[in-house]
N, C-alpha and C. Protein backbone atom coordinates (compact mmCIF):
# COMPACT_ATOMS: atom_id res chain seq x y z
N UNK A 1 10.25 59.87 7.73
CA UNK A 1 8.94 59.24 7.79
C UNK A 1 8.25 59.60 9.11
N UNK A 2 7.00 59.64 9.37
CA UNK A 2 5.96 60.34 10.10
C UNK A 2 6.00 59.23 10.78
N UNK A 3 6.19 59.12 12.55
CA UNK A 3 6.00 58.36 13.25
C UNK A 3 4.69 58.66 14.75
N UNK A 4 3.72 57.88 14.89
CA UNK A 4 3.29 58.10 16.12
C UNK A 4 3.63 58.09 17.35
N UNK A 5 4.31 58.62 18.63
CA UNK A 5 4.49 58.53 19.82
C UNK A 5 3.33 58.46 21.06
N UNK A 6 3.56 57.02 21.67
CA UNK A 6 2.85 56.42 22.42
C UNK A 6 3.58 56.84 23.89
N UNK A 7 2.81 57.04 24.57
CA UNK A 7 2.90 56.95 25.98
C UNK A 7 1.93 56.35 27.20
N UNK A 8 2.23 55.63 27.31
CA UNK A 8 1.73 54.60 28.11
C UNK A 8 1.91 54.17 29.57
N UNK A 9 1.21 54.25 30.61
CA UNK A 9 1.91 54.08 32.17
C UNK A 9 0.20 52.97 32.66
N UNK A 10 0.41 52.69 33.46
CA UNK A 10 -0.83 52.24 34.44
C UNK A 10 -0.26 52.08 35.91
N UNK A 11 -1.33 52.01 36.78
CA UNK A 11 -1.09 52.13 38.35
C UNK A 11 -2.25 51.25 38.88
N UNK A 12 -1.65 51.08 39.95
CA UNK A 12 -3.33 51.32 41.18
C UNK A 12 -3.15 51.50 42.62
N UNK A 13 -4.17 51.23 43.37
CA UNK A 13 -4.45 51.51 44.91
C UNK A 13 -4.68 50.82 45.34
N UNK A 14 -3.57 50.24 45.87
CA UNK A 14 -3.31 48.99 46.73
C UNK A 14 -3.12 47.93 45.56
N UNK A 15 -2.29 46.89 46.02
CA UNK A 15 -1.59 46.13 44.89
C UNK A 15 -2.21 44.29 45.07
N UNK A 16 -3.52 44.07 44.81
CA UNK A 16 -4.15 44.32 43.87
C UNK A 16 -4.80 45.12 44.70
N UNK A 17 -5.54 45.83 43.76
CA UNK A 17 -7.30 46.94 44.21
C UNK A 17 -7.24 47.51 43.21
N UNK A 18 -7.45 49.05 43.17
CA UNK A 18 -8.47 49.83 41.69
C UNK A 18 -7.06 50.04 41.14
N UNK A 19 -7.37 49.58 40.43
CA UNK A 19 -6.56 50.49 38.85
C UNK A 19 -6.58 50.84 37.79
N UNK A 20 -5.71 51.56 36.98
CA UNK A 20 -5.83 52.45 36.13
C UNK A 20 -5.03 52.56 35.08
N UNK A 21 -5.68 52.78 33.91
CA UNK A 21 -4.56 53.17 32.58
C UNK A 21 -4.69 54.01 31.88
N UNK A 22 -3.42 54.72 31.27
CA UNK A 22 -3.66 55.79 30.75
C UNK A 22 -2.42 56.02 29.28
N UNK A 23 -2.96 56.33 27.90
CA UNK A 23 -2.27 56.90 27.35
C UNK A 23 -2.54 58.22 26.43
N UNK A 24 -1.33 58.41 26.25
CA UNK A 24 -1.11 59.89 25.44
C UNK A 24 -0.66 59.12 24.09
N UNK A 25 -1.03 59.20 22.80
CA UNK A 25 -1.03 59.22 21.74
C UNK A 25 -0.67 60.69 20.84
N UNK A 26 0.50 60.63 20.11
CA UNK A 26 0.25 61.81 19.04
C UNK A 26 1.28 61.96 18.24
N UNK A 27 0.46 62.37 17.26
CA UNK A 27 0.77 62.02 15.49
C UNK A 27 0.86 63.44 15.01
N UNK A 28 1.98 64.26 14.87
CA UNK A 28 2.25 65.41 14.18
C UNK A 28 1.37 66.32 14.89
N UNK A 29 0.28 67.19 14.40
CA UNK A 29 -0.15 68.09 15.31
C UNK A 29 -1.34 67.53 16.05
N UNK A 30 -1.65 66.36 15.85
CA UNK A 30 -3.31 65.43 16.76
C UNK A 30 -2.47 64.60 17.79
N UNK A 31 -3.13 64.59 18.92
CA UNK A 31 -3.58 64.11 19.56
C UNK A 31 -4.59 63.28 20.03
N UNK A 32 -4.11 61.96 21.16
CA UNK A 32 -5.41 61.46 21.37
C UNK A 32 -5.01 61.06 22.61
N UNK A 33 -6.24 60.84 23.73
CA UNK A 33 -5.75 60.49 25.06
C UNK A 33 -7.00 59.68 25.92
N UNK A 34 -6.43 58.80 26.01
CA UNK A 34 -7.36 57.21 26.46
C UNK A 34 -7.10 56.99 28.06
N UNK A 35 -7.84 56.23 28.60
CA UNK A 35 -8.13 56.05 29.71
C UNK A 35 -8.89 55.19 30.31
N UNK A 36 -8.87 54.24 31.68
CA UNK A 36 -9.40 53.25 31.49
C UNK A 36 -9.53 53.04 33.14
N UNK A 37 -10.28 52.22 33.94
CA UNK A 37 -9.85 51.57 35.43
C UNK A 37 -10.52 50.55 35.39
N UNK A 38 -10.07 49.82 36.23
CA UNK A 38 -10.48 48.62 36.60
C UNK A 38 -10.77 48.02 38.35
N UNK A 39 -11.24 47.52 39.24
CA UNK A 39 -12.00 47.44 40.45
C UNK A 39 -11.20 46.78 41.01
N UNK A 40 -10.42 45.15 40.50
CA UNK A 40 -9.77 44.11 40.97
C UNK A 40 -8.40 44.15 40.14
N UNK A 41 -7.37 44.84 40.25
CA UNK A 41 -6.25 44.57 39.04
C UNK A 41 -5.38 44.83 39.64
N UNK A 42 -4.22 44.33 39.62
CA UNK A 42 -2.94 44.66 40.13
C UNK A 42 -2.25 46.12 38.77
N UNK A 43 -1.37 46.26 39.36
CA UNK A 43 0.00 47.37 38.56
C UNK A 43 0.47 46.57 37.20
N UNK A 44 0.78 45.73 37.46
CA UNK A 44 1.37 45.26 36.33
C UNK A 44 0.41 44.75 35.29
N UNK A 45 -1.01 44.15 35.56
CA UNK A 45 -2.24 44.03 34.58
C UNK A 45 -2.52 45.51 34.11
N UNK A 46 -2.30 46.96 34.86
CA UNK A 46 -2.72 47.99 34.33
C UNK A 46 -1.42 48.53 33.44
N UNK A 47 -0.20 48.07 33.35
CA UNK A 47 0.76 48.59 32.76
C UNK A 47 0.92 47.94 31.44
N UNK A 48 0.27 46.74 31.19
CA UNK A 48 0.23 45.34 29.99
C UNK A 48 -1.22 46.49 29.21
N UNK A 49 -2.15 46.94 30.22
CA UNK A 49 -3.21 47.23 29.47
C UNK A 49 -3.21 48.54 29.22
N UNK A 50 -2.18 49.53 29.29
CA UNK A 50 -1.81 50.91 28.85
C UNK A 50 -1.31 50.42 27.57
N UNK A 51 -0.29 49.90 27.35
CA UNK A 51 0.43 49.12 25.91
C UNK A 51 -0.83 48.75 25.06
N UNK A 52 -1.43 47.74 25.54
CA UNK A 52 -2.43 47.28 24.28
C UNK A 52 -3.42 47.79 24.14
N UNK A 53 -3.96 49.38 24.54
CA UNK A 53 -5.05 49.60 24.64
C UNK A 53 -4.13 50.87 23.52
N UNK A 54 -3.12 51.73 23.98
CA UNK A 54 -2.57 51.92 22.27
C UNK A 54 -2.11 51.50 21.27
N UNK A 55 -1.98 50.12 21.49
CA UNK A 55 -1.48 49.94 20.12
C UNK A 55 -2.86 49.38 19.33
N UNK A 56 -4.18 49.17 20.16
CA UNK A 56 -5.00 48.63 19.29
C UNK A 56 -5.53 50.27 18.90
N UNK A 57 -5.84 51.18 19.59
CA UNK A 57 -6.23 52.42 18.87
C UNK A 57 -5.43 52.98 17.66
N UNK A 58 -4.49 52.61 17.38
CA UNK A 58 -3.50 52.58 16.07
C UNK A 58 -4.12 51.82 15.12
N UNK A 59 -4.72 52.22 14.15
CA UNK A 59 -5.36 51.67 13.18
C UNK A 59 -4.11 50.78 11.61
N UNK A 60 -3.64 52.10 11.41
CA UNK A 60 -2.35 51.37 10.59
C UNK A 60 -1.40 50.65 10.68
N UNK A 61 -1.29 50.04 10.46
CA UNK A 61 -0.03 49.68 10.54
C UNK A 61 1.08 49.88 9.68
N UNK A 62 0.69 50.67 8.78
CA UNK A 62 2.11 50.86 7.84
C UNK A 62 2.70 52.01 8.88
N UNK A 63 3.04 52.66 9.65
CA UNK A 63 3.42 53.48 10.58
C UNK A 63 3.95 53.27 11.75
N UNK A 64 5.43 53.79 11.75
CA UNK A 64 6.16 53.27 12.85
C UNK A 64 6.03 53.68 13.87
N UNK A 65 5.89 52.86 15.20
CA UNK A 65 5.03 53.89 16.74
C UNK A 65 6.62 53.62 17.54
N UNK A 66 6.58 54.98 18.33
CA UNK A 66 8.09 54.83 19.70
C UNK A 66 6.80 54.75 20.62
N UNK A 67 6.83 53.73 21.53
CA UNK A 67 6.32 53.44 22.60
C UNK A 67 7.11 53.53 23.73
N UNK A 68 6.55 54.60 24.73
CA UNK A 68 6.95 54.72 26.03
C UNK A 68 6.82 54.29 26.91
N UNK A 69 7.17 53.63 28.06
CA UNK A 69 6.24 52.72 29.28
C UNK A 69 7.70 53.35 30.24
N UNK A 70 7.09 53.24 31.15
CA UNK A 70 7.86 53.20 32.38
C UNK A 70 7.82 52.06 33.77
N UNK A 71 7.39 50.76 32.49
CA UNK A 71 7.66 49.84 33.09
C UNK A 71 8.56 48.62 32.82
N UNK A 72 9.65 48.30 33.45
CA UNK A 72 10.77 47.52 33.02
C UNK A 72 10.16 45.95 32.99
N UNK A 73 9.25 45.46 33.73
CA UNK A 73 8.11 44.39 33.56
C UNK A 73 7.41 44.59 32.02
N UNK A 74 6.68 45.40 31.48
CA UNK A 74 6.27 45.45 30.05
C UNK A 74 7.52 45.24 29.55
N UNK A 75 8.30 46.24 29.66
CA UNK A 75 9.60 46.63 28.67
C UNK A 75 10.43 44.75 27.92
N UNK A 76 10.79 44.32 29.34
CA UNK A 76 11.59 43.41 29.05
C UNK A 76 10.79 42.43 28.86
N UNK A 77 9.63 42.12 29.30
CA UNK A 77 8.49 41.41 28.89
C UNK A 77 8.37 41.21 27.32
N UNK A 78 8.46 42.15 26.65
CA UNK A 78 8.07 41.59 25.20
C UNK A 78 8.73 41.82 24.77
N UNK A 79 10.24 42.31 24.78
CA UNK A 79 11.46 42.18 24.12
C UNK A 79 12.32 40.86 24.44
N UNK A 80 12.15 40.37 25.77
CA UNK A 80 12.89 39.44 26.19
C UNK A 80 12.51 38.25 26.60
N UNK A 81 11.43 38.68 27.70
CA UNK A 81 11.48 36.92 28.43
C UNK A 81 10.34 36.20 27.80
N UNK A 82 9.33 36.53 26.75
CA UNK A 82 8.30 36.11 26.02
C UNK A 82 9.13 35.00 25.06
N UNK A 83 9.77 35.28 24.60
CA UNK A 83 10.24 34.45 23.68
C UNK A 83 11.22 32.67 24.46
N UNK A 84 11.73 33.02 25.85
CA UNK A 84 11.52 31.81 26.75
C UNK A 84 10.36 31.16 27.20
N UNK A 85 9.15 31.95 27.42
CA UNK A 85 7.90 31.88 27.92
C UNK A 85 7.22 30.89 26.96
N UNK A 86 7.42 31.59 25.50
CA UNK A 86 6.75 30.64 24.03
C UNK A 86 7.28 29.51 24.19
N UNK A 87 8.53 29.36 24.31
CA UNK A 87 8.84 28.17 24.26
C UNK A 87 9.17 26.95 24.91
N UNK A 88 8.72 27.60 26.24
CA UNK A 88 8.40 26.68 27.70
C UNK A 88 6.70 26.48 27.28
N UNK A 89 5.83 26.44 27.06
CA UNK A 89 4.68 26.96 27.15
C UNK A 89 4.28 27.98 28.32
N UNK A 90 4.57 28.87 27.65
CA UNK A 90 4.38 30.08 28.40
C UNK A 90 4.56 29.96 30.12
N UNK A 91 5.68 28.82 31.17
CA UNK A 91 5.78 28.43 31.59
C UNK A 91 7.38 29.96 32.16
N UNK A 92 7.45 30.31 33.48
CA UNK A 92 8.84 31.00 33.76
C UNK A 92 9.90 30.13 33.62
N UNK A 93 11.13 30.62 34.02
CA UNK A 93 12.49 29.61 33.62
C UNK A 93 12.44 29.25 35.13
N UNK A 94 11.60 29.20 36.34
CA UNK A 94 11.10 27.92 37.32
C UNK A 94 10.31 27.58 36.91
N UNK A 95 10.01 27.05 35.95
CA UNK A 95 8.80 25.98 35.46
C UNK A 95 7.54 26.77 36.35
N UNK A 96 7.07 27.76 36.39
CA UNK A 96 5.67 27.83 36.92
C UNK A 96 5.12 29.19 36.07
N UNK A 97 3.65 29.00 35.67
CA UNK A 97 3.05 29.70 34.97
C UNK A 97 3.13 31.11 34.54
N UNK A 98 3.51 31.73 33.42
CA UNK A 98 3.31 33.38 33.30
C UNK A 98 2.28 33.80 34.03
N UNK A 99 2.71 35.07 35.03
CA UNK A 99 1.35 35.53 35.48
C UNK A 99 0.55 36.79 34.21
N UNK A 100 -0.20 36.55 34.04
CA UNK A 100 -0.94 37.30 33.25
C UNK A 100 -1.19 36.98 32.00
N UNK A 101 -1.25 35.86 31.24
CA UNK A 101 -0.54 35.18 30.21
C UNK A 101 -1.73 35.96 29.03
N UNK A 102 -2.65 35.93 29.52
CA UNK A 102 -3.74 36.34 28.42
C UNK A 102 -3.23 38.00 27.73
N UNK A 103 -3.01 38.67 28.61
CA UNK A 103 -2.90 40.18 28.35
C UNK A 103 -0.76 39.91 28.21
N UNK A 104 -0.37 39.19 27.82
CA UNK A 104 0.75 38.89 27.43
C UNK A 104 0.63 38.57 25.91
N UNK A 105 -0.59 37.63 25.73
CA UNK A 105 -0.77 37.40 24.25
C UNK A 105 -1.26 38.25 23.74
N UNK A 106 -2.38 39.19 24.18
CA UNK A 106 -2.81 40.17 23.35
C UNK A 106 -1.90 41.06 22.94
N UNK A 107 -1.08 41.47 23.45
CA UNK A 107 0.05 42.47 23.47
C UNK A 107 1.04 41.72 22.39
N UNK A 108 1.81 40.65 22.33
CA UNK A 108 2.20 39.94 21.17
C UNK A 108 1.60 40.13 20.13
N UNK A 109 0.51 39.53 19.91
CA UNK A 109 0.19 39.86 18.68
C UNK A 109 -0.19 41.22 18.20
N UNK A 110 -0.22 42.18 18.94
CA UNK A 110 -0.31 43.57 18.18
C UNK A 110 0.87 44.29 18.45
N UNK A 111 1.90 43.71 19.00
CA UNK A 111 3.54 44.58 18.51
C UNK A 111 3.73 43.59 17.27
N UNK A 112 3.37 42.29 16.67
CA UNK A 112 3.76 41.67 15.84
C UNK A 112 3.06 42.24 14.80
N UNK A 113 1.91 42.81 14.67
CA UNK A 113 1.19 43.46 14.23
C UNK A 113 1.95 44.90 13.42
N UNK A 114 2.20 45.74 14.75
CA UNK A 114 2.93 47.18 14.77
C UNK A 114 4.39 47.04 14.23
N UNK A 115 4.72 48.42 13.86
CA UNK A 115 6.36 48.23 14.11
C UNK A 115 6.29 49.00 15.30
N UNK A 116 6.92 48.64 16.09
CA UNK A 116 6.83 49.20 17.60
C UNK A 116 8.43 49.51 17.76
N UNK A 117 8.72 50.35 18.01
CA UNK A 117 10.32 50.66 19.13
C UNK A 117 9.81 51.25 20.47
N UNK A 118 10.10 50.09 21.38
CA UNK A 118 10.07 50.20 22.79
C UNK A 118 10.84 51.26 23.50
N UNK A 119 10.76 51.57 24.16
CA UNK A 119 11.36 52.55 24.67
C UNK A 119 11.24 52.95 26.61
N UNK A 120 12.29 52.55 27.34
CA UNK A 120 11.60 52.50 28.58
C UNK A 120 12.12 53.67 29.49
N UNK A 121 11.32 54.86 30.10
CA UNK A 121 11.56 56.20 30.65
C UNK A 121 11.07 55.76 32.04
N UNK A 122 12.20 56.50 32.87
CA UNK A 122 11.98 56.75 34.40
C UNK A 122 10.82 57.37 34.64
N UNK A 123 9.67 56.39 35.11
CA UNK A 123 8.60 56.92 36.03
C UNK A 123 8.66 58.37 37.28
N UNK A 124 7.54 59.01 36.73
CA UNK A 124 7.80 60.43 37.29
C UNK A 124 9.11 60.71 37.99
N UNK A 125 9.24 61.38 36.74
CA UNK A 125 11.11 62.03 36.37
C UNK A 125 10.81 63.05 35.54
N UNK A 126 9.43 63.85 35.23
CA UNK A 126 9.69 65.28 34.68
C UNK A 126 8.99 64.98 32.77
N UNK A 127 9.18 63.71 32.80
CA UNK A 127 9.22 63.28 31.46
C UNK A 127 7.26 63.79 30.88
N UNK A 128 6.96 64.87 29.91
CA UNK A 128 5.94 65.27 29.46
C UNK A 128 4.84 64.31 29.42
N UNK A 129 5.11 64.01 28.42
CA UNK A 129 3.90 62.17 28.33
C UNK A 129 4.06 61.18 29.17
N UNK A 130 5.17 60.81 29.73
CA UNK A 130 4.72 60.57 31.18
C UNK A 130 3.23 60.69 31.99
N UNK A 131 4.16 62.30 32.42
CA UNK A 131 3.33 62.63 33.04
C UNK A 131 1.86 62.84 32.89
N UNK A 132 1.70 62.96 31.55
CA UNK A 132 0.08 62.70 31.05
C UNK A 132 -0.28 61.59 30.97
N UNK A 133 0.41 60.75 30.89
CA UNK A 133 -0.15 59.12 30.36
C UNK A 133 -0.90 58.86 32.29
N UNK A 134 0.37 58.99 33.08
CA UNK A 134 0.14 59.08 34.65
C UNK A 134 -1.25 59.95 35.18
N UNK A 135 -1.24 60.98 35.06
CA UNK A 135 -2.55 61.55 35.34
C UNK A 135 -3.83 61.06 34.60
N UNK A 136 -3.71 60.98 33.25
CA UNK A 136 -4.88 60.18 32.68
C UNK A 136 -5.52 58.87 33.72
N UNK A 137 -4.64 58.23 33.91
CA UNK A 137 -4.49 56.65 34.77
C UNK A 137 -5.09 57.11 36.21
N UNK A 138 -4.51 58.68 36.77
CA UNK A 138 -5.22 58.51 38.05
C UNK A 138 -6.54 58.98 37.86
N UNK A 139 -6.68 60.30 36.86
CA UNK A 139 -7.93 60.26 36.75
C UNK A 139 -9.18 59.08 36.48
N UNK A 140 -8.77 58.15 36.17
CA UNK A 140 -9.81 56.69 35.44
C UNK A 140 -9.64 56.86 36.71
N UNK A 141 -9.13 56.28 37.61
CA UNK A 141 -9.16 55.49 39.15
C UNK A 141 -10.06 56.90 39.54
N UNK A 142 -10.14 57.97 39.89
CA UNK A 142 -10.70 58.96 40.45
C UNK A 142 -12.31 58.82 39.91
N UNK A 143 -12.76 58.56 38.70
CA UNK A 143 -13.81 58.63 38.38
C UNK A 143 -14.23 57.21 38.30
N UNK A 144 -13.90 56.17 38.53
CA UNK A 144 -14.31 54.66 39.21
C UNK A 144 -14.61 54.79 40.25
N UNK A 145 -14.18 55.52 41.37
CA UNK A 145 -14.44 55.49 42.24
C UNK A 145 -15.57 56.70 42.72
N UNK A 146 -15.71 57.30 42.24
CA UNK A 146 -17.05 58.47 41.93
C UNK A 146 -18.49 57.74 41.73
């Protein structure tokens, strides 16, 4: 069966300050490649918004996506500690608030959406889509700031 491969990273400059997201999308011989920045965002708001900014450009859902991130915060985020989070009200296991909770839910409901297999790769380590998802991301920050 025909699967889409997602690659997904975000960054920024200075933690919070500009940041950036970027993915590589592609489906047999197409391609697609998205991009995004933002003025006030930390790393980890741009790494939540590499994820949901492909999985909402995924129109089907009868189609299984391998999603790449090279972030162990996304990664274990919606495989793992979400499902303590739901049931604290979205509260950490110290009783104090998810940070980011909104772009936590959006992302829920469109892997619940997707069939998604997560998949988490060492940040610049050679890895192809990586490295495109990464340059996409600095380019947004390069042309925000233009």
């Amino acid at each position: 069966m025909d699967k889409i491969i997602a690659y997904t990273d975000g960054g920024c400059r200075g933690n919070p300050g500009i940041g950036g997201w970027g993915v590589w999308l592609h489906y047999g011989k197409r391609d697609k490649k998205l991009k995004g920045a933002e003025k006030n965002t930390t790393n980890n708001q741009m790494e939540l918004l590499a994820a949901i900014k492909a999985l909402e450009a995924i129109k089907s859902n009868e189609i299984k996506i391998d999603l790449f991130t090279d972030s162990k915060y996304v990664m274990n985020g919606i495989n793992q500690w979400i499902v303590a989070w739901k049931a604290k009200a979205w509260k950490t296991a110290n009783n104090k608030p998810v940070k980011n909770v909104k772009l936590w839910k959006r992302l829920e409901v469109l892997n619940k959406k997707h069939n998604v297999n997560w998949h988490w790769i060492k940040g610049h380590s050679g890895n192809i889509g990586n490295e495109i998802a990464d340059k996409l991301a600095n380019q947004a920050m390069d042309e925000l700031l233009n």
